[in-house]
Protein backbone atom coordinates (compact mmCIF):
# COMPACT_ATOMS: atom_id res chain seq x y z
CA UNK A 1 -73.41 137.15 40.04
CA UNK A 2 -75.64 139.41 41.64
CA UNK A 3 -74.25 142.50 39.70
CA UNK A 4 -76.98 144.32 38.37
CA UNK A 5 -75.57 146.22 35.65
CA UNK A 6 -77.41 146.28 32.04
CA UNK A 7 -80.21 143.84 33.60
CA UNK A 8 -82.89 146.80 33.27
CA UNK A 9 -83.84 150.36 34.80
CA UNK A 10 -86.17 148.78 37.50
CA UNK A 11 -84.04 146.42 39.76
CA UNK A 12 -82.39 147.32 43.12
CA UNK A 13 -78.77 146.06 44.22
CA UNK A 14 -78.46 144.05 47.01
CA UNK A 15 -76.42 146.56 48.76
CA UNK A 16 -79.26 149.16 48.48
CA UNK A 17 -82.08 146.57 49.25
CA UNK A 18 -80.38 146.37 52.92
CA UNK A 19 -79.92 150.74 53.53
CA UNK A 20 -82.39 151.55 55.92
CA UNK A 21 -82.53 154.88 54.13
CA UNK A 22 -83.93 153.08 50.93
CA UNK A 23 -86.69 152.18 52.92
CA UNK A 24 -86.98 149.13 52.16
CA UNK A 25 -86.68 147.84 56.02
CA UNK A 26 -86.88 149.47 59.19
CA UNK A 27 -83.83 148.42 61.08
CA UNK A 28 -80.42 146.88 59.93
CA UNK A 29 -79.68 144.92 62.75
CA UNK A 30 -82.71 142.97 62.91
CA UNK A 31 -83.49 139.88 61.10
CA UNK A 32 -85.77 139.71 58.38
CA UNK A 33 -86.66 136.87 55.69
CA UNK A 34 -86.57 138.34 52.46
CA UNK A 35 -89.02 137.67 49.62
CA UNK A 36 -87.64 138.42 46.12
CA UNK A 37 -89.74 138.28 42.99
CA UNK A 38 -88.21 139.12 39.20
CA UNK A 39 -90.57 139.67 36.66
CA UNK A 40 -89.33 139.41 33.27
CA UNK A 41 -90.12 139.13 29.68
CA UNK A 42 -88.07 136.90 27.18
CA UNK A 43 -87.34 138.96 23.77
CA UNK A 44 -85.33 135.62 22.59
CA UNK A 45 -84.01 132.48 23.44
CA UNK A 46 -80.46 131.36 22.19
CA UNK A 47 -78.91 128.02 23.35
CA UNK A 48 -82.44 126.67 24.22
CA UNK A 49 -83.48 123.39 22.94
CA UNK A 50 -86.87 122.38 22.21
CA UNK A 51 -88.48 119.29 21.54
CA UNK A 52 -88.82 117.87 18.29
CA UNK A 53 -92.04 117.50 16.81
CA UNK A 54 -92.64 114.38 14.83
CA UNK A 55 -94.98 113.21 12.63
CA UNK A 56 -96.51 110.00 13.40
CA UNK A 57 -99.00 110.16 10.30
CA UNK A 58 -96.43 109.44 8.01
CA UNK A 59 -93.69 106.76 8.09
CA UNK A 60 -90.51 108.75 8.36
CA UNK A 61 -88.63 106.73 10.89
CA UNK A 62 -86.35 103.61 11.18
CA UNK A 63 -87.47 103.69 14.50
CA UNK A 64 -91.42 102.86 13.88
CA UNK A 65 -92.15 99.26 13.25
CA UNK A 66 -95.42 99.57 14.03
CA UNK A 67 -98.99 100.92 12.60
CA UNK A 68 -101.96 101.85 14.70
CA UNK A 69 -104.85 102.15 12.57
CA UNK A 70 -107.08 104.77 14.86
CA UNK A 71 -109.97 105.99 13.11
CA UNK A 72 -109.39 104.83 9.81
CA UNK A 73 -105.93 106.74 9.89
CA UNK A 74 -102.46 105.08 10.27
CA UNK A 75 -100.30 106.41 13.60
CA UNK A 76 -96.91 104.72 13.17
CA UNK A 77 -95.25 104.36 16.40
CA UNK A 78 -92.39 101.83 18.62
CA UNK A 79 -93.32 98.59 19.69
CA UNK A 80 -90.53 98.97 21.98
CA UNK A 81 -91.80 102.60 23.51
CA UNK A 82 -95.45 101.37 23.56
CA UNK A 83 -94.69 98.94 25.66
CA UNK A 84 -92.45 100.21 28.01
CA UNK A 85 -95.30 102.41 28.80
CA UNK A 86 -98.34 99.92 27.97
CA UNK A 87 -98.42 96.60 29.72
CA UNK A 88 -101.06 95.96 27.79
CA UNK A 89 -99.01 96.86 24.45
CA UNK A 90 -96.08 94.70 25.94
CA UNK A 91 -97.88 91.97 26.46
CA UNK A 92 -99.48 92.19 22.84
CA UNK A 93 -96.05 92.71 21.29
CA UNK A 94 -93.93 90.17 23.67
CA UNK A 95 -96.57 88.20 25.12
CA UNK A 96 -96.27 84.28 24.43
CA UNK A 97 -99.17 83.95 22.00
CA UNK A 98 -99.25 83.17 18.65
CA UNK A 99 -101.49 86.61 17.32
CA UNK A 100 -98.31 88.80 18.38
């Protein structure tokens, strides 16, 4: 809907972007491209999911059936998601070997 009413004090209908008298371009007839930018600043955000943040210090989820010791500290994790992204974790967790 490009009805600009209650959008702000700064913004320009379409109708008066394309009066000649608004100066905004020289003649009516001809053919122009037209380059819009919208600045705008976001007071708050309803409806808007975000991403969940987890902790993988702790073991808080079914879902981890793995440990990672890094640096002396624990990282629980997926076997499953490491090695859909790791074929080096797949073949450590699926591999045919008996350390697995």
């Amino acid at each position: 809907d490009h009805n600009c009413e209650g959008w702000g004090d700064d913004l320009i209908s379409w109708e008066d972007l394309f009066k000649v008298e608004k100066g905004f371009i020289e003649n009516a007839k001809a053919s122009y491209k037209i380059i819009i930018e919208a600045r705008f600043f976001l007071a708050n955000a309803v409806g808007i999911r975000t991403n969940p943040s987890v902790d993988f210090t702790g073991l808080n989820d079914l879902r981890h059936d793995v440990a990672l010791v890094i640096e002396g500290e624990k990282i629980y994790a997926s076997k499953q998601y490491l090695a859909l992204h790791s074929t080096l974790f797949n073949a450590m967790f699926y591999g045919n070997f008996a350390e697995r």
